[in-house]
N, C-alpha and C. Protein backbone atom coordinates (compact mmCIF):
# COMPACT_ATOMS: atom_id res chain seq x y z
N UNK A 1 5.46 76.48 179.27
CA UNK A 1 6.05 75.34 178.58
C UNK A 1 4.97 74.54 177.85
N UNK A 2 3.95 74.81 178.50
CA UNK A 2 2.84 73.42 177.82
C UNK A 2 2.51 74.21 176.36
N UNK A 3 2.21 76.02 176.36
CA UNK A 3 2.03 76.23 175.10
C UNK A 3 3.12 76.18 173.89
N UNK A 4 4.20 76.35 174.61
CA UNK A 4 5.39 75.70 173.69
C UNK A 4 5.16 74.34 172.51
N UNK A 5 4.64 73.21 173.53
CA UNK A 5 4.48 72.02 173.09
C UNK A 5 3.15 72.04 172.16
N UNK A 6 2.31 72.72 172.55
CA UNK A 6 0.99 72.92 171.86
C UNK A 6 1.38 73.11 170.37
N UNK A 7 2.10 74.49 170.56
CA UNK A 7 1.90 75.23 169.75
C UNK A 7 2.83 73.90 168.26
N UNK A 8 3.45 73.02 168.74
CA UNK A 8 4.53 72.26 167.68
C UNK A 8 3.51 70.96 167.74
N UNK A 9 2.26 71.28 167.82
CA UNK A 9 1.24 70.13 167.74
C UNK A 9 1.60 68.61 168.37
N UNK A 10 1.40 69.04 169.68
CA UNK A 10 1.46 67.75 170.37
C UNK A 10 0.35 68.27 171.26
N UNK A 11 -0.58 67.24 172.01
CA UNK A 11 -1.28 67.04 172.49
C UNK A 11 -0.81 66.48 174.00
N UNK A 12 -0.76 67.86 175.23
CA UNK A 12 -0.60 67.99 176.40
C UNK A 12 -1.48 67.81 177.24
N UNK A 13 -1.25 66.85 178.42
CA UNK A 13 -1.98 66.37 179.85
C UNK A 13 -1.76 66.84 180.84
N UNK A 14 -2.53 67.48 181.59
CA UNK A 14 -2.11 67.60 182.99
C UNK A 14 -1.99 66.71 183.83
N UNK A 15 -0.92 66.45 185.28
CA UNK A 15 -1.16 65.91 186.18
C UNK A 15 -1.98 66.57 186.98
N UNK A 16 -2.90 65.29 187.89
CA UNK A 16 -3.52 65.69 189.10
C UNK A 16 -2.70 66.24 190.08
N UNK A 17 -1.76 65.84 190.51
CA UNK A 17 -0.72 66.22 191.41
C UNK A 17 0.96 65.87 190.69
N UNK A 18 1.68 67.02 191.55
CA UNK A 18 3.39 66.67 191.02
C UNK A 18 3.67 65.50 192.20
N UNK A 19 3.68 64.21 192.22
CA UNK A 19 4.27 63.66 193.14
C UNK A 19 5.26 62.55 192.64
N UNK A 20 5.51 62.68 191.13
CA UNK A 20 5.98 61.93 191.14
C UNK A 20 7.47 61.92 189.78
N UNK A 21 7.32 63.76 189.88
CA UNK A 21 8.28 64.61 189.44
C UNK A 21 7.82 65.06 187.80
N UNK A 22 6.42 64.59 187.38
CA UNK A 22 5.82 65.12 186.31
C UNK A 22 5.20 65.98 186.49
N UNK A 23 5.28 67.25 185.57
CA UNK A 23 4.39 68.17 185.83
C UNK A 23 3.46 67.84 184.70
N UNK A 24 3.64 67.93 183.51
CA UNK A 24 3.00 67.51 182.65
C UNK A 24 3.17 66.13 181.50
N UNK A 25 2.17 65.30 180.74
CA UNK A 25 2.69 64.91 179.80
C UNK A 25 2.30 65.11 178.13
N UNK A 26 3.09 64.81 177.47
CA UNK A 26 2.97 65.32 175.73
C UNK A 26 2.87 64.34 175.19
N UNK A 27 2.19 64.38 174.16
CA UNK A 27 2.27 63.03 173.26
C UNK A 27 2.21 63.51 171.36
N UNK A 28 3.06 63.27 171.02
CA UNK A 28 3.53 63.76 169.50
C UNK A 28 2.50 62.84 168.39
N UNK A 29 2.32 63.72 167.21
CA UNK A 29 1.54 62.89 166.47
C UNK A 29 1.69 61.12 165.89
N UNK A 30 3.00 60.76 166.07
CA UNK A 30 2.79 58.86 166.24
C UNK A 30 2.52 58.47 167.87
N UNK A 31 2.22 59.04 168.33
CA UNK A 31 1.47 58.56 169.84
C UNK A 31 2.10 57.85 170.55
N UNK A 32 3.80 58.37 170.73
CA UNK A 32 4.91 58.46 171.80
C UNK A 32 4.18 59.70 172.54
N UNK A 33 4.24 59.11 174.10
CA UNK A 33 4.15 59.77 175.40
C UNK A 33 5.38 60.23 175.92
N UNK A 34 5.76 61.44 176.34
CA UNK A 34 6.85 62.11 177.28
C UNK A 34 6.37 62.35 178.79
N UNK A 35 7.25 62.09 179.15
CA UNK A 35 6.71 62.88 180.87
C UNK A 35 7.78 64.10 180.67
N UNK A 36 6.89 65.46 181.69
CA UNK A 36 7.77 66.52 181.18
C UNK A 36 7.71 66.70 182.41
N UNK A 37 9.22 67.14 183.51
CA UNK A 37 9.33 68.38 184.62
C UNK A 37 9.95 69.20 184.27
N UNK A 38 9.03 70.51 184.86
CA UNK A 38 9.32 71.82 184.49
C UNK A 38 10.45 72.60 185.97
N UNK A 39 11.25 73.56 185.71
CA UNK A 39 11.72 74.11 186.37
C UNK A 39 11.94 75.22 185.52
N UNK A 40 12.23 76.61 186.63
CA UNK A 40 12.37 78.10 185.80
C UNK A 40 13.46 78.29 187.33
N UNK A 41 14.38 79.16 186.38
CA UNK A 41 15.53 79.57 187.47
C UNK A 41 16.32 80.72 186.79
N UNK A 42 16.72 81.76 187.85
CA UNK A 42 17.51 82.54 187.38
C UNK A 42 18.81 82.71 188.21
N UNK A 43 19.00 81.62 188.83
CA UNK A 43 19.95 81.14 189.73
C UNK A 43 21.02 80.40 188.81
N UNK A 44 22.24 80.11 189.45
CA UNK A 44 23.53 79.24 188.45
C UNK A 44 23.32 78.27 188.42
N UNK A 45 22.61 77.24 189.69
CA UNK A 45 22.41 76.19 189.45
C UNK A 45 21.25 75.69 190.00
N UNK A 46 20.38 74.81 189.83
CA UNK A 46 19.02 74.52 189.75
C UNK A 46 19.20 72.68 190.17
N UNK A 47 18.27 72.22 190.61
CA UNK A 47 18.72 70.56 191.27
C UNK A 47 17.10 69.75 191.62
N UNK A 48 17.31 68.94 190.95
CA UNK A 48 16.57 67.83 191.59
C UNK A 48 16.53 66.83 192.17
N UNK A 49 15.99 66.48 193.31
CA UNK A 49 16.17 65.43 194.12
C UNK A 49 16.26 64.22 193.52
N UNK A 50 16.89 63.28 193.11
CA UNK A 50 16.85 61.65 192.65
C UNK A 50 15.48 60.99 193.41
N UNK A 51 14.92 61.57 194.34
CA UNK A 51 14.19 59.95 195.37
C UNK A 51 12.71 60.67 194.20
N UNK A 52 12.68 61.90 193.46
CA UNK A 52 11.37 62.18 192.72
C UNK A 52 12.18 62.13 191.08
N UNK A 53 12.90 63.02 190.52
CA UNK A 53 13.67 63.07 189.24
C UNK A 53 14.19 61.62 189.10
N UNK A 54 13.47 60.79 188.29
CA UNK A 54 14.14 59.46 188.15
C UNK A 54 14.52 59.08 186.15
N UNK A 55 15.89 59.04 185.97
CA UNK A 55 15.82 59.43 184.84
C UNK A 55 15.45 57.71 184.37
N UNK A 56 14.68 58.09 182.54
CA UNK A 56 14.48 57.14 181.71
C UNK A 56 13.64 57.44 180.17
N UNK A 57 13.74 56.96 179.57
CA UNK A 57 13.95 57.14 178.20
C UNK A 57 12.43 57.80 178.14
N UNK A 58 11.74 58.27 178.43
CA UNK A 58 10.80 59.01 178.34
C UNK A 58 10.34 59.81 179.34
N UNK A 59 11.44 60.69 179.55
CA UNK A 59 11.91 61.57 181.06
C UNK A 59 12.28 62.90 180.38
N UNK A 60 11.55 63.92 180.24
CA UNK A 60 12.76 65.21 179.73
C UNK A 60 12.26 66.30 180.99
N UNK A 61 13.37 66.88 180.96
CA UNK A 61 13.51 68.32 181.70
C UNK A 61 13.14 69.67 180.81
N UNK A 62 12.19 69.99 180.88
CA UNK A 62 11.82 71.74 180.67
C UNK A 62 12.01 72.71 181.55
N UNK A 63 13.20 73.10 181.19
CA UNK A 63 13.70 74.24 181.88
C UNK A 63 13.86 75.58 181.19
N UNK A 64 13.31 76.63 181.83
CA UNK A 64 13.13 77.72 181.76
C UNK A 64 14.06 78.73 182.43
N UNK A 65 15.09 78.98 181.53
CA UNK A 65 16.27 80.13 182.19
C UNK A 65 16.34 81.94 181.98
N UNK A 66 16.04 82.66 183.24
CA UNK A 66 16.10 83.93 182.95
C UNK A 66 17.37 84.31 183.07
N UNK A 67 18.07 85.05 182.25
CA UNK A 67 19.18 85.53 182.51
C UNK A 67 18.95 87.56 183.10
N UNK A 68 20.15 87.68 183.30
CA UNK A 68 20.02 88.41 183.86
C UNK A 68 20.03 90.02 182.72
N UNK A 69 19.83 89.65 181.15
CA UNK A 69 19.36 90.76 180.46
C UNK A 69 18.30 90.63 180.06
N UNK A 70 17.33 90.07 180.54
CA UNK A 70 15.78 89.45 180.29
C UNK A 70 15.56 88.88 179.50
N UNK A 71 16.55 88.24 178.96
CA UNK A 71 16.47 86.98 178.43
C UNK A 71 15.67 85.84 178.27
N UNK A 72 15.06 85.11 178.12
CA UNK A 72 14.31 83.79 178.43
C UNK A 72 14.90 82.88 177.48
N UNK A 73 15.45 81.82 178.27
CA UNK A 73 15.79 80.52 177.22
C UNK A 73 15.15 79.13 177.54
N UNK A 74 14.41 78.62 176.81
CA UNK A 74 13.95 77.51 176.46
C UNK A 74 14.84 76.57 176.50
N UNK A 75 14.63 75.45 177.56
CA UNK A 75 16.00 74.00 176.97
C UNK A 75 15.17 72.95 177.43
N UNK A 76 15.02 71.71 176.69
CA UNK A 76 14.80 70.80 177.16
C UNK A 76 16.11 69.43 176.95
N UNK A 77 15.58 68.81 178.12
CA UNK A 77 16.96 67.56 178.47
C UNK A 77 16.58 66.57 178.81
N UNK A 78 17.21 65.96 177.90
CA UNK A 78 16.79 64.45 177.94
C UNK A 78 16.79 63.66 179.81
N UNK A 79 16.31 63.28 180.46
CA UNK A 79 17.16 62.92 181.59
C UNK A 79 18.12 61.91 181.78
N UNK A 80 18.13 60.75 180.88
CA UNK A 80 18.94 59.83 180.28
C UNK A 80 20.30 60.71 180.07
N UNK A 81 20.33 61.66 179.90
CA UNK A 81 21.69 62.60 179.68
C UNK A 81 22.46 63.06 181.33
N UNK A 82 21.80 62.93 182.12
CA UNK A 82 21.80 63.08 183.20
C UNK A 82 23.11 61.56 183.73
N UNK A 83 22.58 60.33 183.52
CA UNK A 83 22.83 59.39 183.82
C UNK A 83 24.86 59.16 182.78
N UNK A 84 24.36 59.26 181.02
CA UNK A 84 25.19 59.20 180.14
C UNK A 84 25.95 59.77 179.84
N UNK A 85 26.21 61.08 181.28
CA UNK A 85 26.81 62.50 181.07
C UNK A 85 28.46 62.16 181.52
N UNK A 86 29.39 62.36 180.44
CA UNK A 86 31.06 62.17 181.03
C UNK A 86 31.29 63.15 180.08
N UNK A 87 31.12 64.38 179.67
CA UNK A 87 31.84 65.12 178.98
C UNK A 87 31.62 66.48 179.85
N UNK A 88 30.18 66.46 179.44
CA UNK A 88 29.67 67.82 179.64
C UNK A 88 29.53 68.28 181.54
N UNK A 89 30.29 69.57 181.79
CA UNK A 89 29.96 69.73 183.32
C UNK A 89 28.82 70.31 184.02
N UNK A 90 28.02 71.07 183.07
CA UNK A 90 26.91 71.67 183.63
C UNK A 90 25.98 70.88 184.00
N UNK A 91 26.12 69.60 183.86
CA UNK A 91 25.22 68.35 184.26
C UNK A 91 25.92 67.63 185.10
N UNK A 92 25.24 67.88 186.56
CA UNK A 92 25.85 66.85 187.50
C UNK A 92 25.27 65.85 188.22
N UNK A 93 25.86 64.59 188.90
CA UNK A 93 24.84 63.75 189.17
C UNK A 93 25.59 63.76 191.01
N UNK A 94 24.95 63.76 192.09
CA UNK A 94 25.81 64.18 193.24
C UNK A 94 25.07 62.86 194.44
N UNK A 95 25.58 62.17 194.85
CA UNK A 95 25.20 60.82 195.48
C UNK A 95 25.11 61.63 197.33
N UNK A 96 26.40 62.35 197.52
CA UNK A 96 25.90 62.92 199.21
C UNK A 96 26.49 61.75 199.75
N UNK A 97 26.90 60.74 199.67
CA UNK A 97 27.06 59.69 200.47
C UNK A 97 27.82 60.42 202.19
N UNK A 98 26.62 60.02 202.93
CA UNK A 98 27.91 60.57 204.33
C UNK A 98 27.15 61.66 204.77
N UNK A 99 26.28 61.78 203.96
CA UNK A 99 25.88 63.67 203.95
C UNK A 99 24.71 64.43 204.43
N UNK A 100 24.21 64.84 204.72
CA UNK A 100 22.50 65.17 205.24
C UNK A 100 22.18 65.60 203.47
N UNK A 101 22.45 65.91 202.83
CA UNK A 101 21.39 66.70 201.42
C UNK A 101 21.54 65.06 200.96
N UNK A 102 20.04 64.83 200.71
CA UNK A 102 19.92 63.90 199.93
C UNK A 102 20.46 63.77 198.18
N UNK A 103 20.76 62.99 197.76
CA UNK A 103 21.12 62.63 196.29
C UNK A 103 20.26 63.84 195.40
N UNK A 104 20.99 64.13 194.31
CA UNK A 104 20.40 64.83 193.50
C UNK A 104 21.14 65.00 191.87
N UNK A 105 20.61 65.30 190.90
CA UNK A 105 20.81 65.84 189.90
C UNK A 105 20.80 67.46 189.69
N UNK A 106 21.89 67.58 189.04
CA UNK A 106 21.97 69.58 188.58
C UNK A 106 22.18 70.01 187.37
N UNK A 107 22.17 71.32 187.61
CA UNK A 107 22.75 71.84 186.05
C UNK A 107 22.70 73.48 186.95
N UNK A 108 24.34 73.65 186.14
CA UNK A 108 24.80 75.07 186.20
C UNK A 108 24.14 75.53 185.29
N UNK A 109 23.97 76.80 185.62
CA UNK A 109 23.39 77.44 184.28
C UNK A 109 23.93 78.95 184.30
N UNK A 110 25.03 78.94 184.84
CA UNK A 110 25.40 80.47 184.82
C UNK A 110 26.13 80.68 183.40
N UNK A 111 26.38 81.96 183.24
CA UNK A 111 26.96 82.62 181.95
C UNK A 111 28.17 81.69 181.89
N UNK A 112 28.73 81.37 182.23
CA UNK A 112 30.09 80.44 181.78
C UNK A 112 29.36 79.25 180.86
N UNK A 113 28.70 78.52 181.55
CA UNK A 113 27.70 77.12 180.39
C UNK A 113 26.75 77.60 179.98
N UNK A 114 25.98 78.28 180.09
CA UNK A 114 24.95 79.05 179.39
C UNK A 114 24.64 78.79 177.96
N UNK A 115 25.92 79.32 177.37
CA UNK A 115 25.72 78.81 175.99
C UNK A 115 25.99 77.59 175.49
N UNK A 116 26.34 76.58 176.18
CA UNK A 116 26.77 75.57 175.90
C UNK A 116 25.87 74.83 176.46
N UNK A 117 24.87 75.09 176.96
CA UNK A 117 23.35 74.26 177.30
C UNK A 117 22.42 74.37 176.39
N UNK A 118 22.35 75.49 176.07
CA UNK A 118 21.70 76.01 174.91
C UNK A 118 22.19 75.93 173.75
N UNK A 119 23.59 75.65 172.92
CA UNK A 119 23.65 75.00 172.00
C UNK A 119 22.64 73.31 172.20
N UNK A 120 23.12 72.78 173.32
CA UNK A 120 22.53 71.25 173.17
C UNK A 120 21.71 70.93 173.56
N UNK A 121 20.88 72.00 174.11
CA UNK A 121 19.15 71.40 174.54
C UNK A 121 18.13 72.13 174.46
N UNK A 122 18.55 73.49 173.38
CA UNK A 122 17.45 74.26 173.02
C UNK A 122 15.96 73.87 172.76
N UNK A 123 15.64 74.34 173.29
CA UNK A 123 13.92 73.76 172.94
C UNK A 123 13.89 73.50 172.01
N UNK A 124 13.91 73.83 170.95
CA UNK A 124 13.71 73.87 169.62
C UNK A 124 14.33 72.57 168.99
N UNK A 125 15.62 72.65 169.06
CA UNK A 125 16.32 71.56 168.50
C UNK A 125 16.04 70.28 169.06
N UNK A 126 15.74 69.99 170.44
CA UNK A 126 14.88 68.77 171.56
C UNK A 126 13.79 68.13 170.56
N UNK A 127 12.33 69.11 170.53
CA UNK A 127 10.86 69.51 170.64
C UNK A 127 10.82 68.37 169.36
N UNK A 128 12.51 68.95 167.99
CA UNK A 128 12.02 68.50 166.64
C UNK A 128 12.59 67.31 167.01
N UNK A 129 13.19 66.51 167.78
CA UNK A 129 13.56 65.00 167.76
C UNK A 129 12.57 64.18 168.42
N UNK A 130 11.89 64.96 168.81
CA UNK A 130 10.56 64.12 169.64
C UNK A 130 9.06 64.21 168.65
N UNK A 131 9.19 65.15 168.04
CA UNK A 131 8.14 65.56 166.98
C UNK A 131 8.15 63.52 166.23
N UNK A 132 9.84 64.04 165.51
CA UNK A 132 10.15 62.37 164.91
C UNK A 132 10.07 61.26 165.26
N UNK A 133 9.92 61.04 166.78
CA UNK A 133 9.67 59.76 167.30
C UNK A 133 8.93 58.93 167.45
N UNK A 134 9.43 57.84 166.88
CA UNK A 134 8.43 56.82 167.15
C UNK A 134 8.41 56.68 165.71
C-alpha cells in the first residue's frame, strides 16, 4: 500500500509502532496529512475493533482484497463513512452491547458487495480526492 501512495506522489511515514490503529501516514503535495490502516483479507468479512479504529476526517482504511481468482483489489475508505453509513450494507458499525466481543467496525467483502465496494472506494478513485485536498 505505501508504494501505491508513493507511486501518486505523496510522501509516506512510518509508524514506530501500530498502537494506535495507524500503520502508516501520507501527506499529498498541499501538505494535508492522512493516517492510513492497512488490512488484507480474503475472508467475507474483515473488522476492526472501535477501542483502536477511531473514525475522523483524516482516518482512511487501505484495504487489500484477494479474491478467490487471484484477483487483488485496492479500496480505500474514508472512516467517516463508517460513522455516515445508512445506505450501504457492507459497512457495519456493531456496539455488542450485553456481549463479550467488544464494539467494532466491518465490511463484507464477499462476491455479493464486492463490486459495490469497489465501485466506491477503489483506490484509485479515493487516492485522486486526496491528491486534491486541501
Amino acid at each position: 500500500m505505501k508504494a501505491e501512495f508513493l507511486k501518486r506522489d505523496f510522501d509516506v511515514y512510518s509508524t514506530e509502532v501500530d498502537n494506535d490503529g495507524i500503520d502508516f501516514v501520507v501527506k499529498n503535495l498541499n501538505k494535508n496529512y492522512f493516517d492510513i490502516q492497512v488490512k488484507a483479507t480474503n475472508q467475507k468479512y474483515i473488522f476492526m475493533k472501535k477501542a483502536v479504529f477511531q473514525p475522523r476526517g483524516n482516518l482512511y482504511l487501505a484495504m487489500l482484497i484477494l479474491d478467490q481468482k487471484q484477483n487483488n483489489h485496492f479500496l480505500l475508505i474514508p472512516s467517516l463513512d463508517f460513522l455516515n453509513n445508512t445506505r450501504d450494507s457492507f459497512l457495519v458499525d456493531r456496539n455488542y452491547e450485553g456481549k463479550i466481543s467488544p464494539p467494532e467496525y466491518g465490511i463484507y467483502s464477499n462476491g455479493k458487495y464486492l463490486k459495490a465496494l469497489i465501485d466506491k472506494y477503489s483506490f484509485e478513485k479515493i487516492v485522486t480526492e486526496l491528491e486534491k485536498s486541501g
